[in-house]
C-alpha atoms as a PDB file:
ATOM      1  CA  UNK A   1      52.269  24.769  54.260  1.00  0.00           C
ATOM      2  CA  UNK A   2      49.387  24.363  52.240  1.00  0.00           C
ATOM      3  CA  UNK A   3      47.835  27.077  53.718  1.00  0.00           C
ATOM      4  CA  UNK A   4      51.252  29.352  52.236  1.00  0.00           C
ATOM      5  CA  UNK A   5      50.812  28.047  48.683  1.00  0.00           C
ATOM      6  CA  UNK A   6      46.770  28.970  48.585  1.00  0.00           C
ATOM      7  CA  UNK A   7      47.855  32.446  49.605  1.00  0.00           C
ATOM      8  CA  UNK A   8      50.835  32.372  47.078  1.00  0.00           C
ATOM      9  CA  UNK A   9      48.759  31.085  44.430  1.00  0.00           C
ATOM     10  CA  UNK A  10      45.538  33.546  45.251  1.00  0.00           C
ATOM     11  CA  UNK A  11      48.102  36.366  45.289  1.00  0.00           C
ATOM     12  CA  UNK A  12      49.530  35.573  42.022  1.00  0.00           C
ATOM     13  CA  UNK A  13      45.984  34.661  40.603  1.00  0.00           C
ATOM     14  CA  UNK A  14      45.278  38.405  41.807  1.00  0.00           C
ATOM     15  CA  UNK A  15      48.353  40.005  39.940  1.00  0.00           C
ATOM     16  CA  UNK A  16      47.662  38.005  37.028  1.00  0.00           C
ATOM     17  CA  UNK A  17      44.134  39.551  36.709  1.00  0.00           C
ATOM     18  CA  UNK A  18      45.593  42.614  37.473  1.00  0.00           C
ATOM     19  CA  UNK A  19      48.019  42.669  34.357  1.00  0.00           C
ATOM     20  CA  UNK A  20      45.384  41.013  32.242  1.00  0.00           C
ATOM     21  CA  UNK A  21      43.128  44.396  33.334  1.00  0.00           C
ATOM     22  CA  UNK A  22      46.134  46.313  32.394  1.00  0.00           C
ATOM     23  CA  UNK A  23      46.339  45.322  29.280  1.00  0.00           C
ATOM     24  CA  UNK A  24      42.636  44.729  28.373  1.00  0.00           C
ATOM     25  CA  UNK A  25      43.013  48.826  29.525  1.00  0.00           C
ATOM     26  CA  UNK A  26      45.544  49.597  27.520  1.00  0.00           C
ATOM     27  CA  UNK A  27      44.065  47.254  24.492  1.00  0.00           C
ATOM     28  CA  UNK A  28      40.584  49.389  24.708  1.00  0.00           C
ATOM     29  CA  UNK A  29      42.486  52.870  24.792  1.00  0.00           C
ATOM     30  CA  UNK A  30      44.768  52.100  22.031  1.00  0.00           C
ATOM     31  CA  UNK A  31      41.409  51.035  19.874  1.00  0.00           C
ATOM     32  CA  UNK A  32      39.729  54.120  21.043  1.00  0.00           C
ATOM     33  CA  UNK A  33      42.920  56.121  20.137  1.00  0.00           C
ATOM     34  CA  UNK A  34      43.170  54.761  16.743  1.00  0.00           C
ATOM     35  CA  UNK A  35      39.419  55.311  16.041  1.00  0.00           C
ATOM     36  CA  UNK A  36      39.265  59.146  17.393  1.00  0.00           C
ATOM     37  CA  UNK A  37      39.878  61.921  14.588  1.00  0.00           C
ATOM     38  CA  UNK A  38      43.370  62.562  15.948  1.00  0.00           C
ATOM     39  CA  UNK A  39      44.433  59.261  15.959  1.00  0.00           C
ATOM     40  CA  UNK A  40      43.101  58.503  12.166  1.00  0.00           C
ATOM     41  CA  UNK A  41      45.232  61.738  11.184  1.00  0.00           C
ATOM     42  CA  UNK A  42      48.552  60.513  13.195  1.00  0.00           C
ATOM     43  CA  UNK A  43      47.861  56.978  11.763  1.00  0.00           C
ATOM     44  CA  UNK A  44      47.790  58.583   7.967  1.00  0.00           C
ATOM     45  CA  UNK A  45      50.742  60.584   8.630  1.00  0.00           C
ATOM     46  CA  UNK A  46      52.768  58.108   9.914  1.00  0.00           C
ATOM     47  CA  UNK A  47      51.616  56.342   6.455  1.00  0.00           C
ATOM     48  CA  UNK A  48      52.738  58.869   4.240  1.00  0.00           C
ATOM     49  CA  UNK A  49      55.879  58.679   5.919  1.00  0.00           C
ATOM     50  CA  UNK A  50      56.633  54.664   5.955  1.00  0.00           C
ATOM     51  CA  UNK A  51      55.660  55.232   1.632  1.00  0.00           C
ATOM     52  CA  UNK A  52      57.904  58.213   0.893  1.00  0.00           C
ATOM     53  CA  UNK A  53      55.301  60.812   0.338  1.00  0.00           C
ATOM     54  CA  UNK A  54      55.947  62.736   3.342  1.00  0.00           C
ATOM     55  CA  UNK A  55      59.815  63.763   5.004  1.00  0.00           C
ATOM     56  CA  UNK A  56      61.381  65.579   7.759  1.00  0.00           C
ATOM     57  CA  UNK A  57      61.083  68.596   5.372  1.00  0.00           C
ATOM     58  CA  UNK A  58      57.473  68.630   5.820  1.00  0.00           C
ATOM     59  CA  UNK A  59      57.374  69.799   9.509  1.00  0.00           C
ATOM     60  CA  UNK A  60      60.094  72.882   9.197  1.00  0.00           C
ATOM     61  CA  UNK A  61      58.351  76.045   9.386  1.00  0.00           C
ATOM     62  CA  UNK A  62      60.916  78.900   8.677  1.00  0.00           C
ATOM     63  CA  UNK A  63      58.944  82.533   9.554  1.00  0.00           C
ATOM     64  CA  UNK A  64      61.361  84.555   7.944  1.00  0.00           C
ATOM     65  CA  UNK A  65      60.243  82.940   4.579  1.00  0.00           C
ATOM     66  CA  UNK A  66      56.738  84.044   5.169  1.00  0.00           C
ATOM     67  CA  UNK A  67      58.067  87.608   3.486  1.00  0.00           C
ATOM     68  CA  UNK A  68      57.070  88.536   0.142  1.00  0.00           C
ATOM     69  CA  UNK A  69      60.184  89.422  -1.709  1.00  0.00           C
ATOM     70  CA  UNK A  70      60.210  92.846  -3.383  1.00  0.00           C
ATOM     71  CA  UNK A  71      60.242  94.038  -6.767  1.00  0.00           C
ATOM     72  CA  UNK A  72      62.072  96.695  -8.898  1.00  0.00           C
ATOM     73  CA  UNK A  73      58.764  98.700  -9.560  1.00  0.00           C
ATOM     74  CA  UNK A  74      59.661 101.594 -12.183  1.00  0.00           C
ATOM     75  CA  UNK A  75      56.202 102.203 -13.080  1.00  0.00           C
ATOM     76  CA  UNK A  76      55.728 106.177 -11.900  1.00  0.00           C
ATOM     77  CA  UNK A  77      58.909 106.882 -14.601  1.00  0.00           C
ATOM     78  CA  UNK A  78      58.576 103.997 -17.542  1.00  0.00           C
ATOM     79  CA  UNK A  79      55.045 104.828 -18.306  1.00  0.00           C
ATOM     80  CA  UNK A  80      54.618 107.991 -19.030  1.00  0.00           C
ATOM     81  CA  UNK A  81      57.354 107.068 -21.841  1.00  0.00           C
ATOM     82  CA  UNK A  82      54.877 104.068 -23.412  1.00  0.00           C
ATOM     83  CA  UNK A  83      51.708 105.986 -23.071  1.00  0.00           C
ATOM     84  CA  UNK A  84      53.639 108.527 -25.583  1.00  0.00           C
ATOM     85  CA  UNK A  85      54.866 105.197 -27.819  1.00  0.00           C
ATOM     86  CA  UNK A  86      51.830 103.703 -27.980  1.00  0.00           C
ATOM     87  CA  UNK A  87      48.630 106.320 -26.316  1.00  0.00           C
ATOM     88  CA  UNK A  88      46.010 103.192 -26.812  1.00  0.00           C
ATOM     89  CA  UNK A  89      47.848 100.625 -25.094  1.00  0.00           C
ATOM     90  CA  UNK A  90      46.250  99.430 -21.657  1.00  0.00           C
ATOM     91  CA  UNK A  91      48.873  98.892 -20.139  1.00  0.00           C
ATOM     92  CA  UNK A  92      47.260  97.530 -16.597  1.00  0.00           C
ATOM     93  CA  UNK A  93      45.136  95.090 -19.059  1.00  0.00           C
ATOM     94  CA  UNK A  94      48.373  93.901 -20.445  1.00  0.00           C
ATOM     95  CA  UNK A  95      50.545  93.401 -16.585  1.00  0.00           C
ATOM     96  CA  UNK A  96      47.402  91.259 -15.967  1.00  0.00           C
ATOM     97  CA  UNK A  97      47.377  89.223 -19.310  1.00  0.00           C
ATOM     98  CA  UNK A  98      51.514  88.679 -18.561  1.00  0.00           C
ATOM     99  CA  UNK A  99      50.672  87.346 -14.963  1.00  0.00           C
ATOM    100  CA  UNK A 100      47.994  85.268 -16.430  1.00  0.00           C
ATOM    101  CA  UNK A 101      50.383  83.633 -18.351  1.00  0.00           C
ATOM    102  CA  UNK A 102      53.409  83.312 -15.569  1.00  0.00           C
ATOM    103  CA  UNK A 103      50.986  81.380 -13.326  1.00  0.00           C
ATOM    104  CA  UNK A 104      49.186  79.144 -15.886  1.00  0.00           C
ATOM    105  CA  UNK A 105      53.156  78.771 -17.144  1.00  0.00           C
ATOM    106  CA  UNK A 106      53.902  77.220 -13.629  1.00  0.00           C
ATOM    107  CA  UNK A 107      50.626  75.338 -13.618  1.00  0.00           C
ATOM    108  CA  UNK A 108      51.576  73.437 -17.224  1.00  0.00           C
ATOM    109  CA  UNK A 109      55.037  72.793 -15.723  1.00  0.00           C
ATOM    110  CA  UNK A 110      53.204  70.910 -12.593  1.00  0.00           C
ATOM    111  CA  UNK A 111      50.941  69.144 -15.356  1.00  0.00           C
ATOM    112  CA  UNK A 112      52.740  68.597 -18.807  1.00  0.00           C
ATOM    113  CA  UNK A 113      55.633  66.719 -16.033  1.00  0.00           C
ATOM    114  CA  UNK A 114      53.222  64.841 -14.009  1.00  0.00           C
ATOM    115  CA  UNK A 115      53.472  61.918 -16.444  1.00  0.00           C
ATOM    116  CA  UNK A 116      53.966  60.854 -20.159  1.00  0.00           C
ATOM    117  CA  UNK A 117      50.840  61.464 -21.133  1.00  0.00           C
ATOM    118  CA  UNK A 118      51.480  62.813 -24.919  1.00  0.00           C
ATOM    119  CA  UNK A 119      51.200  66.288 -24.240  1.00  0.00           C
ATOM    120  CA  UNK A 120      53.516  68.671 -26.969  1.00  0.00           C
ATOM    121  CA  UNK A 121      54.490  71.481 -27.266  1.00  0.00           C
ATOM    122  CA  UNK A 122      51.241  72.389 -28.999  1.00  0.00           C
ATOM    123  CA  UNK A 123      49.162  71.987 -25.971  1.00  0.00           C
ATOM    124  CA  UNK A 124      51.349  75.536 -24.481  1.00  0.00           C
ATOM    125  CA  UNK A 125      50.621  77.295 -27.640  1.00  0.00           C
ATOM    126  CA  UNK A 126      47.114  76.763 -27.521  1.00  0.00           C
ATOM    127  CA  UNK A 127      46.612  77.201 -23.633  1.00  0.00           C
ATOM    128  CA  UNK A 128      48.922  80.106 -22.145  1.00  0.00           C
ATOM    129  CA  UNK A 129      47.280  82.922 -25.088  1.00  0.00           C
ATOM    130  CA  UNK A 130      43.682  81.838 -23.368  1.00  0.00           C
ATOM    131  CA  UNK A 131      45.166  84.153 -20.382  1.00  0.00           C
ATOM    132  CA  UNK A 132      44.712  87.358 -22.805  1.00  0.00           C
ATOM    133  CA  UNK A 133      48.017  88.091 -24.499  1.00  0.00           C
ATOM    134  CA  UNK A 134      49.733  85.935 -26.918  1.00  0.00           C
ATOM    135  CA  UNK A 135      53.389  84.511 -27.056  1.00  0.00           C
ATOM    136  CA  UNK A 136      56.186  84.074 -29.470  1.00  0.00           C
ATOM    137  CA  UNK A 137      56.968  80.562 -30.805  1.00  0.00           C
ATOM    138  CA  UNK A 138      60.125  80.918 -28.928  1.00  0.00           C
ATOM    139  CA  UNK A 139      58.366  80.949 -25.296  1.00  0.00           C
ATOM    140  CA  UNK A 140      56.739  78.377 -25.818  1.00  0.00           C
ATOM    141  CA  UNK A 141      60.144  76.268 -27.246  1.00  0.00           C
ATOM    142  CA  UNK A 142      61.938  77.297 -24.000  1.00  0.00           C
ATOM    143  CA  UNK A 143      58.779  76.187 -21.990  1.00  0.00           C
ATOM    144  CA  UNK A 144      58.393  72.530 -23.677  1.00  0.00           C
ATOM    145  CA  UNK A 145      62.597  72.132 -22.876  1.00  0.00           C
ATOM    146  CA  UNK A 146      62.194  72.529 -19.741  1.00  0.00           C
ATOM    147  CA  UNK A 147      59.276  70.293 -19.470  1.00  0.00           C
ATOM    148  CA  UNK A 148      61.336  67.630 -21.661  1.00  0.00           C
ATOM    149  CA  UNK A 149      64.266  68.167 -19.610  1.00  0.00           C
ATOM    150  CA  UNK A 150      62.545  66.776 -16.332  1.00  0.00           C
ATOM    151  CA  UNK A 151      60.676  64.084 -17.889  1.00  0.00           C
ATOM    152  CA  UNK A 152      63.762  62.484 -18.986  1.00  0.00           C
ATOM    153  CA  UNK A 153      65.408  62.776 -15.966  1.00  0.00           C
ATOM    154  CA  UNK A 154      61.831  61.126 -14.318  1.00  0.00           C
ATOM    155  CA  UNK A 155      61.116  64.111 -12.841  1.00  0.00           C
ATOM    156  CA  UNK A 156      57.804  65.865 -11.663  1.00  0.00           C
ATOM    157  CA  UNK A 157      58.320  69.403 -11.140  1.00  0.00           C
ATOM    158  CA  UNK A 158      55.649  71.265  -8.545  1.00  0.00           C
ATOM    159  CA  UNK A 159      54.287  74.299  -8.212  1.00  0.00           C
ATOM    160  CA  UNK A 160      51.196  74.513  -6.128  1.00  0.00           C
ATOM    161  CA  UNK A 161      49.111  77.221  -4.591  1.00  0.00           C
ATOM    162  CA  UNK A 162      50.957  80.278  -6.507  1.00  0.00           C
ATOM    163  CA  UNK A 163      49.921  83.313  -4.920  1.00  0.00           C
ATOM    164  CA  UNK A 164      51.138  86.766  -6.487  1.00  0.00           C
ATOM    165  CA  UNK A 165      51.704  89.716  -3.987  1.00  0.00           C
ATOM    166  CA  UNK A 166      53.848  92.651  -6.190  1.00  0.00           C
ATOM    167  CA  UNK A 167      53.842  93.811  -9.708  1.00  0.00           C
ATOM    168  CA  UNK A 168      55.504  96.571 -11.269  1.00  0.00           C
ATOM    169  CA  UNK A 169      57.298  97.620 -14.869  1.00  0.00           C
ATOM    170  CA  UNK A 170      60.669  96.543 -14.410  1.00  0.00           C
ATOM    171  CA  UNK A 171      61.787  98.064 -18.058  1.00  0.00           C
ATOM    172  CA  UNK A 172      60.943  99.740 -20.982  1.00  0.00           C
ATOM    173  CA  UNK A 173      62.957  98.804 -23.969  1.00  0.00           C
ATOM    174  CA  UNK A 174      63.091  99.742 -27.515  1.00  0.00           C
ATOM    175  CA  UNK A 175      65.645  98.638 -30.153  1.00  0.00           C
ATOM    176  CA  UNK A 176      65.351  98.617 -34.187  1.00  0.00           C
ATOM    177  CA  UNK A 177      62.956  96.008 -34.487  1.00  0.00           C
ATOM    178  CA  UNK A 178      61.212  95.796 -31.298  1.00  0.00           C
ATOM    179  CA  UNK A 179      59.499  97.586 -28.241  1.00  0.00           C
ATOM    180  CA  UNK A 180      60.390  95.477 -25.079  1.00  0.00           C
ATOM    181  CA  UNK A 181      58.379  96.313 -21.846  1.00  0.00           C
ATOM    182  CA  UNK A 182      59.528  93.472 -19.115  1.00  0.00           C
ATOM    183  CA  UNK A 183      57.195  93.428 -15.914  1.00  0.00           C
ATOM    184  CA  UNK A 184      58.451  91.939 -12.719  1.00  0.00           C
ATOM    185  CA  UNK A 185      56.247  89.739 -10.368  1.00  0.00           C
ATOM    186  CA  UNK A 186      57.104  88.701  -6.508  1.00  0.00           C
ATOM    187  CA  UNK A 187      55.035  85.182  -5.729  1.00  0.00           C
ATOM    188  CA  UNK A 188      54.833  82.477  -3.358  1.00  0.00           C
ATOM    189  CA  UNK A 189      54.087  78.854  -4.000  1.00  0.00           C
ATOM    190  CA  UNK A 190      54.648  75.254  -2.682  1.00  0.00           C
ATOM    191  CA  UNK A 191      57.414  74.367  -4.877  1.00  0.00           C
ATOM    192  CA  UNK A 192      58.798  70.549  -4.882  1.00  0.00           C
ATOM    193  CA  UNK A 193      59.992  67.696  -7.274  1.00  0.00           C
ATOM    194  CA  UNK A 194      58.747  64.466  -7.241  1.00  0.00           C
ATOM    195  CA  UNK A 195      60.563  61.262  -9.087  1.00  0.00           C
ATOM    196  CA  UNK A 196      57.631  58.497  -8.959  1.00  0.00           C
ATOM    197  CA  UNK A 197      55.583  60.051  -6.541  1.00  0.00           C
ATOM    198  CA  UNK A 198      58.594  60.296  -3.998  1.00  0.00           C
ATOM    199  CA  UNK A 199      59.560  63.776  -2.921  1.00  0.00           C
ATOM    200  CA  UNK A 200      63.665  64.518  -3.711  1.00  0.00           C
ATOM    201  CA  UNK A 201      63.665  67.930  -3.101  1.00  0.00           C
ATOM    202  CA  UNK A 202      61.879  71.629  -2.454  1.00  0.00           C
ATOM    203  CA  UNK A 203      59.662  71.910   0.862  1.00  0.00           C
ATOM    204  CA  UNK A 204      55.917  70.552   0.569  1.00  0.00           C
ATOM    205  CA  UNK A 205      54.894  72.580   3.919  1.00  0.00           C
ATOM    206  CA  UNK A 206      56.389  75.937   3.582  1.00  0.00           C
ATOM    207  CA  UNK A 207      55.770  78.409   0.526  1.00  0.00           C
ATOM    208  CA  UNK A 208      58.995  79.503  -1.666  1.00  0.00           C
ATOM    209  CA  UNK A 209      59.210  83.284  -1.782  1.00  0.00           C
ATOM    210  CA  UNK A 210      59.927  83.795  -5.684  1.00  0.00           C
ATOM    211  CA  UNK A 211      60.547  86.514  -8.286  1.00  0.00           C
ATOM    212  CA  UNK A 212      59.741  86.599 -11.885  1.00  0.00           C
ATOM    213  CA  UNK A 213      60.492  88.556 -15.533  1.00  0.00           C
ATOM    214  CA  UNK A 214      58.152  88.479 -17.680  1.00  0.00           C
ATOM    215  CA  UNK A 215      59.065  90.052 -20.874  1.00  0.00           C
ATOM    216  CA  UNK A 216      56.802  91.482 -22.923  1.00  0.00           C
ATOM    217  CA  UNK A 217      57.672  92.073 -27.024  1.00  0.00           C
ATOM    218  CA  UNK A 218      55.583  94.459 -29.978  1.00  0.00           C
ATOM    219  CA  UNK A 219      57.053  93.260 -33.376  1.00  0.00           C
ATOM    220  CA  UNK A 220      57.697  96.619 -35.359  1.00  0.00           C
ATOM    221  CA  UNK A 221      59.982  95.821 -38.302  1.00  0.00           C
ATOM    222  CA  UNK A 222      58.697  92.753 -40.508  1.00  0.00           C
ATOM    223  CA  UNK A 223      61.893  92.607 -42.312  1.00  0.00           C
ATOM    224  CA  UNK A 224      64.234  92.350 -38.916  1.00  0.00           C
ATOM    225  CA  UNK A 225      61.479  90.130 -37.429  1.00  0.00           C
ATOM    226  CA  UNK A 226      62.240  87.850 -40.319  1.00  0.00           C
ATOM    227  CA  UNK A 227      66.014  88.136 -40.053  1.00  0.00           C
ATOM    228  CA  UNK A 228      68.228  85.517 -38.557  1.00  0.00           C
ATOM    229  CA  UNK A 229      69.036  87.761 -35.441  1.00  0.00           C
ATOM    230  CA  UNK A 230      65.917  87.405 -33.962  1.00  0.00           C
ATOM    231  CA  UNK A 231      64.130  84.143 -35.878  1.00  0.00           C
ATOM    232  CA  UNK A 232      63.704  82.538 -32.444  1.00  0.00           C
ATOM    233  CA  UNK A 233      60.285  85.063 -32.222  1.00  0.00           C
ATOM    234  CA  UNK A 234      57.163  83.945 -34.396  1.00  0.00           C
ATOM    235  CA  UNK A 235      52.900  84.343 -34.517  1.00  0.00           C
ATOM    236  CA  UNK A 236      50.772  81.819 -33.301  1.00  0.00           C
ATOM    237  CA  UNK A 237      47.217  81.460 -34.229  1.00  0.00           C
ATOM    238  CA  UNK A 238      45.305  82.683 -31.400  1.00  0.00           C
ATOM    239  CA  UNK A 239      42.354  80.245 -32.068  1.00  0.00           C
ATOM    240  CA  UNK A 240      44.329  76.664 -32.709  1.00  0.00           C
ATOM    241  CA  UNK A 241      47.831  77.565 -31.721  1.00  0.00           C
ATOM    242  CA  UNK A 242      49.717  76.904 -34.920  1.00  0.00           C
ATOM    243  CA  UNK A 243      52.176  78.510 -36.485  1.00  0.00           C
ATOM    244  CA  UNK A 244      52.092  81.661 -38.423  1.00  0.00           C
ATOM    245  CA  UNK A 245      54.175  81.214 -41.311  1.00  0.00           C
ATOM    246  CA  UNK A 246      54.179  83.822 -43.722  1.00  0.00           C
ATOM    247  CA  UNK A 247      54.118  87.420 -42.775  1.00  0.00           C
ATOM    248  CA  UNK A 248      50.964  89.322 -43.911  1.00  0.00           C
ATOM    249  CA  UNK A 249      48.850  86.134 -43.975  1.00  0.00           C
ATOM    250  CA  UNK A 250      44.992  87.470 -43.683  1.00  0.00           C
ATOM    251  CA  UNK A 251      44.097  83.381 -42.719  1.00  0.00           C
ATOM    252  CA  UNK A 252      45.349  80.980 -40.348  1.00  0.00           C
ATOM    253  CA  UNK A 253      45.752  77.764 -42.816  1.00  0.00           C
ATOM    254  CA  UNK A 254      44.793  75.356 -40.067  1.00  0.00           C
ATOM    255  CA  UNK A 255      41.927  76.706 -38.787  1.00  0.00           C
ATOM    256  CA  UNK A 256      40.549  80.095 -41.210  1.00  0.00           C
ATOM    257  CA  UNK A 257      40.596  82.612 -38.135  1.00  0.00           C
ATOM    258  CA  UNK A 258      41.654  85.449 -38.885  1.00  0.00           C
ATOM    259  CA  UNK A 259      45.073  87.162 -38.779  1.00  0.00           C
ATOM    260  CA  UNK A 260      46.237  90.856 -38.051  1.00  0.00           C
ATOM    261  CA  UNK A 261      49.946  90.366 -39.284  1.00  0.00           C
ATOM    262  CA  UNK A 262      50.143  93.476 -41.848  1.00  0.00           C
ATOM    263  CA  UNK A 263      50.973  96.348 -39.134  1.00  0.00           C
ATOM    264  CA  UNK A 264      52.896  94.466 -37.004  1.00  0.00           C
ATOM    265  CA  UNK A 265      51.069  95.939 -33.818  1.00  0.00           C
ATOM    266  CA  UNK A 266      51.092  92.581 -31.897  1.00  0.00           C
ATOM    267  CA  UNK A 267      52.537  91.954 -28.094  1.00  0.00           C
ATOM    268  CA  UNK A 268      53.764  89.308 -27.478  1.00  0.00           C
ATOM    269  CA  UNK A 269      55.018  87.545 -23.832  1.00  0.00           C
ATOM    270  CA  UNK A 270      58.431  86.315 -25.355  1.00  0.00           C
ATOM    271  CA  UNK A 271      60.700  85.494 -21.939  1.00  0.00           C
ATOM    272  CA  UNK A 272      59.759  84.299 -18.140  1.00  0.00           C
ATOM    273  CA  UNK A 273      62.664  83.854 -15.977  1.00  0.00           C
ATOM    274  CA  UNK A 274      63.030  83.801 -12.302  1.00  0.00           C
ATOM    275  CA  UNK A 275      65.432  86.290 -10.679  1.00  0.00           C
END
C-alpha cells in the first residue's frame, strides 16, 4: 500500500511539474509575444479600440471605391470662348490657384473644428488668398457657417490626405454684372467626424471618392456689384484680409497695401460645393 501512494504521489508530483512547465511555457511566449514588433502593434490596436478611437469601420476595404470619380471636363469648347473675353487671362494659372484654395478649404475645415481655439472668420480671409487667387466675402461667410455649425453640435469634421486626380472647366458663364467660369475637381481623402476624439461617422481606413465646384467670379459692373442682388460678393485685402469697403479705394485702411478696385478686373473664387 505504501508502495501505491509513493507511485500515486510521484506521478502526480510529475504532472504537476508538467503543468507548471506548461504554463511557465506559455508565460515566456506570451512575454515574448507582447514584446515582438507584431505584438506591440496588436497590443496598440486593441487599445485604440477599448478607447473609441478605432471601430469596425476601420478594417473594411471596399475596391470599388479605389476609382477616381469623373468630371464634366468642357475645356476643348469653353476656352476658346474666355481666351476671346479676356486674351491675358492664364487660365491654367487660375484652375491651379482655385484647387489651391478647395484643398486648403478642406484643410481649415479639419483645423478651425478641431477645437475652440478662437479662430474667426478672419483667419479664412487671410489664409485661403495665400493659394494665389482671392475670394469674395461671401465664401468665406459660407465657409465660417459651416465651421460654426459643427462646433456647436461638438463636432470635428476630417479631411485628411486629399489627393486631386481630374480637373476640367465645367462652365463658362456671363451675366450683366459678372463673368462666371466654375471648374470641377474629382478628389479622394480620408473623410470622418469626430465628437471628443471619438469617431461617429465617415471611414478612417478607406479614401472617399469626391467631386467638387469651384466657382470662379470677375466683378464687371461696380454699380450691380453694389446692388442688393448680389451684396453677398465683396474685396478683401489681399495682404491682412479685411474688408474692402468702398469701391475705388486706392488703400486698404487697415493695413496701406494697395488696392486695384477702379477697373473691376478682379477674380474671385466665390462658391465650393461638392456634387
Amino acid at each position: 500500500m505504501p508502495t501505491n501512494m509513493t507511485t500515486i504521489l510521484i506521478i502526480a508530483g510529475g504532472a504537476l511539474l508538467l503543468i507548471l512547465g506548461v504554463v511557465a511555457g506559455v508565460r515566456k511566449a506570451r512575454n515574448a509575444w507582447r514584446n515582438s514588433l507584431l505584438g506591440q502593434i496588436m497590443q496598440g490596436v486593441k487599445n485604440e479600440v477599448e478607447e473609441g478611437k478605432v471601430g469596425p469601420e476601420d478594417f473594411k476595404f471596399k475596391q470599388e471605391l479605389a476609382t477616381p470619380k469623373s468630371v464634366s471636363d468642357l475645356s476643348t469648347a469653353l476656352i476658346p470662348q474666355i481666351n476671346r473675353d479676356f486674351p491675358d487671362l492664364n487660365i491654367s494659372q487660375m484652375q491651379s490657384a482655385a484647387q489651391s484654395v478647395l484643398v486648403k478649404s478642406l484643410d481649415l475645415l479639419t483645423q478651425m473644428t478641431w477645437g475652440e481655439n478662437g479662430d474667426t472668420i478672419d483667419r479664412i480671409q487671410k489664409q485661403l488668398p495665400e493659394s494665389g487667387i482671392g475670394i469674395t466675402r461671401s465664401y468665406s461667410e459660407d465657409l465660417w457657417h459651416r465651421i460654426e455649425a459643427a462646433r456647436s453640435e461638438g463636432k470635428t469634421l476630417i479631411y485628411r490626405d486629399v489627393t486631386v486626380h481630374k480637373s476640367g472647366i465645367n462652365e463658362y458663364k456671363k451675366t450683366s454684372s459678372t463673368v462666371e467660369i466654375t471648374f470641377q475637381y474629382s478628389l479622394q481623402c480620408l473623410q470622418y467626424q469626430e465628437r471628443n476624439g471619438k469617431f461617429i461617422s465617415g471611414n478612417r481606413a478607406t479614401p472617399t471618392q469626391c467631386r467638387y465646384n469651384v466657382k470662379v467670379v470677375n466683378i464687371l459692373d461696380a454699380e450691380r456689384f453694389a446692388s442688393e442682388d448680389i451684396k453677398g460678393v465683396g474685396f478683401t485685402c489681399p495682404h491682412c484680409g479685411a474688408a474692402v469697403k468702398h469701391l475705388g479705394t486706392d488703400v486698404c485702411e487697415f493695413c496701406g497695401t494697395a488696392i486695384k478696385t477702379v477697373d473691376m478686373r478682379i477674380w474671385l473664387v466665390d462658391k465650393l460645393f461638392e456634387i
